[in-house]
C-alpha atoms as a PDB file:
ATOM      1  CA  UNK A   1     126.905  81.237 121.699  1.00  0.00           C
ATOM      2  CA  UNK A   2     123.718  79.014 120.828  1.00  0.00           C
ATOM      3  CA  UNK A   3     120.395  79.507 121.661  1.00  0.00           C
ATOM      4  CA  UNK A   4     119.269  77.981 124.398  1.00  0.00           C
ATOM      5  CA  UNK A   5     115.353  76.832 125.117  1.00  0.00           C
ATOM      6  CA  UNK A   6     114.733  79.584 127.540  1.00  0.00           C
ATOM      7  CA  UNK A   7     116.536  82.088 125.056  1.00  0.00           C
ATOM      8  CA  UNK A   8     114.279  80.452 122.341  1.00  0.00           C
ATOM      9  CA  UNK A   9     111.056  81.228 124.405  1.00  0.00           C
ATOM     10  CA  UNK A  10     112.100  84.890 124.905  1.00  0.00           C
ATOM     11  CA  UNK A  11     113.138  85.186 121.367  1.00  0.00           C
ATOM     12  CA  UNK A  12     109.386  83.297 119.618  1.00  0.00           C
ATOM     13  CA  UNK A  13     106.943  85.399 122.080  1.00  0.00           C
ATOM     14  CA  UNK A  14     107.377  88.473 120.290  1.00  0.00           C
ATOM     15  CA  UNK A  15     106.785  86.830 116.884  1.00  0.00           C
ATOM     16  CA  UNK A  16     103.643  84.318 117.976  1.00  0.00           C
ATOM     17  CA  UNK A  17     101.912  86.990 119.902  1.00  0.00           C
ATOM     18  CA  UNK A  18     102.711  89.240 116.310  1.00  0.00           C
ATOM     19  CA  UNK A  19     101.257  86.536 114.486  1.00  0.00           C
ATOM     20  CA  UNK A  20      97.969  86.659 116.740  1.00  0.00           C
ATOM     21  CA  UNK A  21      97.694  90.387 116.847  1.00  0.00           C
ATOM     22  CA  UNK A  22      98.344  90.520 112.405  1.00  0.00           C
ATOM     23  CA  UNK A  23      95.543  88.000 112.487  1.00  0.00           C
ATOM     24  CA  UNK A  24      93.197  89.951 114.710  1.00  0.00           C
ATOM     25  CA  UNK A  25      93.829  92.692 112.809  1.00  0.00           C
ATOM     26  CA  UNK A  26      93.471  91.460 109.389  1.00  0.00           C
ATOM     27  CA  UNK A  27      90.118  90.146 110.704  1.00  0.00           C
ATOM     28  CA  UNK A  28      88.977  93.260 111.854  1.00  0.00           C
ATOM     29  CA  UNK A  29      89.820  94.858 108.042  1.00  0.00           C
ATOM     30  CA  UNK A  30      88.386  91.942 106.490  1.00  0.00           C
ATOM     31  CA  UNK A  31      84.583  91.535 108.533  1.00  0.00           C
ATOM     32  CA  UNK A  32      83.663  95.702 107.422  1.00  0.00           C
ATOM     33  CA  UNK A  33      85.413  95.092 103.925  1.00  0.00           C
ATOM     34  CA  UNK A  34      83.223  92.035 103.632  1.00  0.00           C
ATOM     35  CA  UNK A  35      80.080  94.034 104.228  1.00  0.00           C
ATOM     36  CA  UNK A  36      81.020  96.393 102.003  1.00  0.00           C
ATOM     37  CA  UNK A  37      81.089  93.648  99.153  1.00  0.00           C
ATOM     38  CA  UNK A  38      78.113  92.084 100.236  1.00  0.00           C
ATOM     39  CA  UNK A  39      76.107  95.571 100.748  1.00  0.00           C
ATOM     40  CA  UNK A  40      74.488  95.304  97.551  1.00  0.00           C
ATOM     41  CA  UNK A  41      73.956  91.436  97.394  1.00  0.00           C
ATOM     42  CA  UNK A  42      70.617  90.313  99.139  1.00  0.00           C
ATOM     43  CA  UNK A  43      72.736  87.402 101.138  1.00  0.00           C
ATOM     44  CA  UNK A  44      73.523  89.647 104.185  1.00  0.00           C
ATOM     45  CA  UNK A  45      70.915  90.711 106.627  1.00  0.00           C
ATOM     46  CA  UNK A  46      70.734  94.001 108.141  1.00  0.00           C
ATOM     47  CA  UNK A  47      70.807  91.602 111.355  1.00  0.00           C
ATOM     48  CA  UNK A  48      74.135  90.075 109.912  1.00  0.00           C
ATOM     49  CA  UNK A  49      75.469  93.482 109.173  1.00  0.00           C
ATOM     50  CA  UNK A  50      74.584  94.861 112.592  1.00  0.00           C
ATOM     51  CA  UNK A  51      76.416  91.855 114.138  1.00  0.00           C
ATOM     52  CA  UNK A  52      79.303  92.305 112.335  1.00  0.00           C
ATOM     53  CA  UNK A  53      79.709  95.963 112.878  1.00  0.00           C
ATOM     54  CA  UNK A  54      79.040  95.658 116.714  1.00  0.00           C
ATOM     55  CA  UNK A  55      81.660  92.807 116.805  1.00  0.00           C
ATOM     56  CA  UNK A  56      84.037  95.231 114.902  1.00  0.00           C
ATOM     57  CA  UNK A  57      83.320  98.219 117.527  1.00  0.00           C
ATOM     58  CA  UNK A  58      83.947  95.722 120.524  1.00  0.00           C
ATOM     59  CA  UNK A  59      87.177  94.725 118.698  1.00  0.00           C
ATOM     60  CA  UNK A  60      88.428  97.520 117.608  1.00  0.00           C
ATOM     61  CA  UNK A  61      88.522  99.385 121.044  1.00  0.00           C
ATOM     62  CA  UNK A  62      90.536  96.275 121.938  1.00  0.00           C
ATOM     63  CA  UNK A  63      93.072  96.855 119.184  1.00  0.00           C
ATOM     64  CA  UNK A  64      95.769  99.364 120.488  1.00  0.00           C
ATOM     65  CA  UNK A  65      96.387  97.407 123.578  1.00  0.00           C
ATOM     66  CA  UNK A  66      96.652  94.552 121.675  1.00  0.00           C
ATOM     67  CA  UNK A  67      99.224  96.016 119.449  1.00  0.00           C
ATOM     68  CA  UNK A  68     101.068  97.648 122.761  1.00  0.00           C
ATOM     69  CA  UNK A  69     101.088  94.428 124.489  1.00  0.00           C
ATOM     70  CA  UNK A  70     103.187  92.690 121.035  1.00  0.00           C
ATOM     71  CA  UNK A  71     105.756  95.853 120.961  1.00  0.00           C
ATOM     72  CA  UNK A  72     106.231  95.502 124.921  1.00  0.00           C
ATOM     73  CA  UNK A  73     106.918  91.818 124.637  1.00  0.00           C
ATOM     74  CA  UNK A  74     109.525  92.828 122.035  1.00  0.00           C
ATOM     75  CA  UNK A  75     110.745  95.358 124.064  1.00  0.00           C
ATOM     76  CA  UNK A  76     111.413  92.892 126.689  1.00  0.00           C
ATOM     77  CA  UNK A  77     112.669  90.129 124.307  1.00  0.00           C
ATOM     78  CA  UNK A  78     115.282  92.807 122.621  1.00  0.00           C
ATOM     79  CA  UNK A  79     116.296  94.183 126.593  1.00  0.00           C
ATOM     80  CA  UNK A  80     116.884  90.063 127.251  1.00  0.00           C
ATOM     81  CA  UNK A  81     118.842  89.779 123.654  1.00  0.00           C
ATOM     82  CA  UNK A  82     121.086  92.733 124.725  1.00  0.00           C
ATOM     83  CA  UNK A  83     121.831  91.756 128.630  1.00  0.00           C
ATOM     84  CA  UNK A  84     121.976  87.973 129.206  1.00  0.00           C
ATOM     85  CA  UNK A  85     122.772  87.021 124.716  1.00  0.00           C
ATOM     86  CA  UNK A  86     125.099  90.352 125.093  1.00  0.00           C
ATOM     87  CA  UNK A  87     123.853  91.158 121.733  1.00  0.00           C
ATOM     88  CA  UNK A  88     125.541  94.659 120.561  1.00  0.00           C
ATOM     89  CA  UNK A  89     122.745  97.352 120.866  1.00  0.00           C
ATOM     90  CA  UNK A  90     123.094  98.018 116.973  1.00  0.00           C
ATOM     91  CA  UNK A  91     121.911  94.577 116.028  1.00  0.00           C
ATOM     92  CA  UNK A  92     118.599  94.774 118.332  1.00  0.00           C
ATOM     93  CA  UNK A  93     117.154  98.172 116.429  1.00  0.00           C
ATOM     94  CA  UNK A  94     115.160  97.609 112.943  1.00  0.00           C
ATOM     95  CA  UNK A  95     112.296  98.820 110.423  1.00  0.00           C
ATOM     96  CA  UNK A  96     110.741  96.150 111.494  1.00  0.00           C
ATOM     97  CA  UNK A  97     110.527  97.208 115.005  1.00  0.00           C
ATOM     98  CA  UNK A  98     110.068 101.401 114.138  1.00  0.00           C
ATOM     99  CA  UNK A  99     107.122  99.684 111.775  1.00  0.00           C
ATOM    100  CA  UNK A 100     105.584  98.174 114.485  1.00  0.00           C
ATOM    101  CA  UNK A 101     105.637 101.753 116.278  1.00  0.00           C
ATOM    102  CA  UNK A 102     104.234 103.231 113.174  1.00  0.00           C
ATOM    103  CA  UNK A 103     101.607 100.415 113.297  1.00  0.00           C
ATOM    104  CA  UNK A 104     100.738 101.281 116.833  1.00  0.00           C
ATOM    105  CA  UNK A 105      99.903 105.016 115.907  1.00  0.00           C
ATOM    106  CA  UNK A 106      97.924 104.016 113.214  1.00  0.00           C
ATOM    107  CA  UNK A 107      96.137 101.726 115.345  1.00  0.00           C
ATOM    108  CA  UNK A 108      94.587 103.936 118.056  1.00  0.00           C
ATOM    109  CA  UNK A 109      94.866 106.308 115.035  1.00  0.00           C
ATOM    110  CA  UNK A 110      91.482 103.895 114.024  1.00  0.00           C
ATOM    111  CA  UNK A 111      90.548 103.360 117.244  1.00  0.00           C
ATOM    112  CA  UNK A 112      89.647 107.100 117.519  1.00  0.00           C
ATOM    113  CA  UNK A 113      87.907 107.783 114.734  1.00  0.00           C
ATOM    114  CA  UNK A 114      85.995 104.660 115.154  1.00  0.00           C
ATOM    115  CA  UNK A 115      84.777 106.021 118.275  1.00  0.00           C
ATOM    116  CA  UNK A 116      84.092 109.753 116.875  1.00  0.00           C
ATOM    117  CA  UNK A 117      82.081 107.655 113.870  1.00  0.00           C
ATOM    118  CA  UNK A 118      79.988 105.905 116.659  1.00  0.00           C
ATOM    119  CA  UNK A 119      79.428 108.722 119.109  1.00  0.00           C
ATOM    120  CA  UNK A 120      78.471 110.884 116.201  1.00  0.00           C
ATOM    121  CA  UNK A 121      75.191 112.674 116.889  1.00  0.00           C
ATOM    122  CA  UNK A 122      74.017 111.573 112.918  1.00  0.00           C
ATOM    123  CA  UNK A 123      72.048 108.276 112.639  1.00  0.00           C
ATOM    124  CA  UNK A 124      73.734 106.882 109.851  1.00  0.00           C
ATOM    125  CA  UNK A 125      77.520 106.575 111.313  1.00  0.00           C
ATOM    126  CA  UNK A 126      78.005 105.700 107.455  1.00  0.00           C
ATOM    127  CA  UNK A 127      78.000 109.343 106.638  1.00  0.00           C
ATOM    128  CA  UNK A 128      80.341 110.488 109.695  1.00  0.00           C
ATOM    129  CA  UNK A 129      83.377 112.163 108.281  1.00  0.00           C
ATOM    130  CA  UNK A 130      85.691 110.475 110.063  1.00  0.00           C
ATOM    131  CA  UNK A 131      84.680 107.234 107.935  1.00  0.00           C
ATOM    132  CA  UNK A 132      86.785 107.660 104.596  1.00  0.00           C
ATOM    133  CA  UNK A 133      90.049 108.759 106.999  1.00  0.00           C
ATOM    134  CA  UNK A 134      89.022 105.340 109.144  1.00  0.00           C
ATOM    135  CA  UNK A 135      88.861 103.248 105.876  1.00  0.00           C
ATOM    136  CA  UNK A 136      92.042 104.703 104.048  1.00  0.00           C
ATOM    137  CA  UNK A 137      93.994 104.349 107.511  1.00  0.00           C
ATOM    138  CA  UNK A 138      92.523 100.694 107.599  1.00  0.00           C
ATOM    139  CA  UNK A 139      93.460  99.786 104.142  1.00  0.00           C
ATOM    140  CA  UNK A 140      97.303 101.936 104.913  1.00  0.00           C
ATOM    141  CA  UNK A 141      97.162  99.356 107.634  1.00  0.00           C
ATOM    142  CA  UNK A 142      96.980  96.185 105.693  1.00  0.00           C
ATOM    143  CA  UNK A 143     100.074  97.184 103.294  1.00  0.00           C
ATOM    144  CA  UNK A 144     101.860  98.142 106.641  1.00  0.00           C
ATOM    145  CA  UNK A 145     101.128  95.371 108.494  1.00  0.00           C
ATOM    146  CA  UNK A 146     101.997  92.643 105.556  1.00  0.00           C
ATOM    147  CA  UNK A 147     105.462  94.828 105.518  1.00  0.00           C
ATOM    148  CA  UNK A 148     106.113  93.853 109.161  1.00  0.00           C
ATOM    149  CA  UNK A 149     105.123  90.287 109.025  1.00  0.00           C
ATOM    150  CA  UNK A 150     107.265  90.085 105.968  1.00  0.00           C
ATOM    151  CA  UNK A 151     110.339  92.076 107.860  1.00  0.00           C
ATOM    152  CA  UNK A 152     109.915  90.471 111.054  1.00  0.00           C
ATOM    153  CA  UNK A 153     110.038  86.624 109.357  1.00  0.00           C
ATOM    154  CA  UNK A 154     113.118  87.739 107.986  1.00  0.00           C
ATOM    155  CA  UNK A 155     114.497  89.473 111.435  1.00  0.00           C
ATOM    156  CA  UNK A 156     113.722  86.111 113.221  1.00  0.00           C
ATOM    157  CA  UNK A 157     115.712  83.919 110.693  1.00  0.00           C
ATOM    158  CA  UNK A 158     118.515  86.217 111.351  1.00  0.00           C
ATOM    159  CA  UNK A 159     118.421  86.277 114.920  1.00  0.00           C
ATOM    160  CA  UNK A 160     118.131  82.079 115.289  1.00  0.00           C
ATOM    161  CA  UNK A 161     120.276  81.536 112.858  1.00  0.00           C
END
């Protein structure tokens, strides 16, 4: 049975709303790391620095429904795959999908101790001790997140081919 356009559109809104959300997210890792490289560099204002962590908060609150919203839509695309492509239930299950779960816990995973970081009663959120668990989760992220891009591209060459 071939794929038709509608099928196509099910099957590609999983992996261009993925593509979005690994981009957000590799943004969000990539503005702090950034002012960590540039902390000791007298290019970046405290002004820049300020911006840059408050745009970081804002997005980061953001993050696990962004992440929920991808799995749902491949939720949705797999429930389509398996009732209207009859696709046998042991071809719609993956790492690349229990990943993405794994991805999701680690995501509000940062979201909360981002907040406990910012709500801390300190001054300096830099010494909260939430902030080395936030930073080795973030960087755990990356590696995890590269591994799903990577698994998924392969996943969606299998399933339109």
């Amino acid at each position: 049975m071939g794929v038709g356009p509608i099928d196509a559109f099910v099957i590609l809104a999983h992996p261009l709303a993925g593509m979005a959300a690994a981009y957000f997210l590799y943004k969000q890792w990539n503005a702090i790391k950034s002012i960590r490289r540039k902390s000791n560099t007298p290019t970046m204002s405290s002004e820049q620095k300020d911006e840059i962590l408050n745009k970081h908060q804002t997005m980061g609150k953001k993050a696990p429904s962004i992440v929920a919203s991808v799995i749902i839509l491949a939720i949705a695309a797999e429930i389509y795959r398996g009732i209207i492509m009859d696709v046998p239930f042991s071809e719609l299950v993956s790492l690349h999908g229990w990943l993405g779960v794994l991805l999701l816990i680690a995501t509000i995973s940062m979201s909360r101790t981002g907040r406990m970081m910012t709500s801390s009663k300190s001054e300096d959120y830099h010494k909260a001790p939430q902030r080395n668990l936030h930073s080795k989760i973030g960087d755990a992220m990356m590696l995890l997140l590269a591994s799903i891009v990577f698994l998924g591209f392969l996943r969606l060459l299998k399933v339109l081919g």
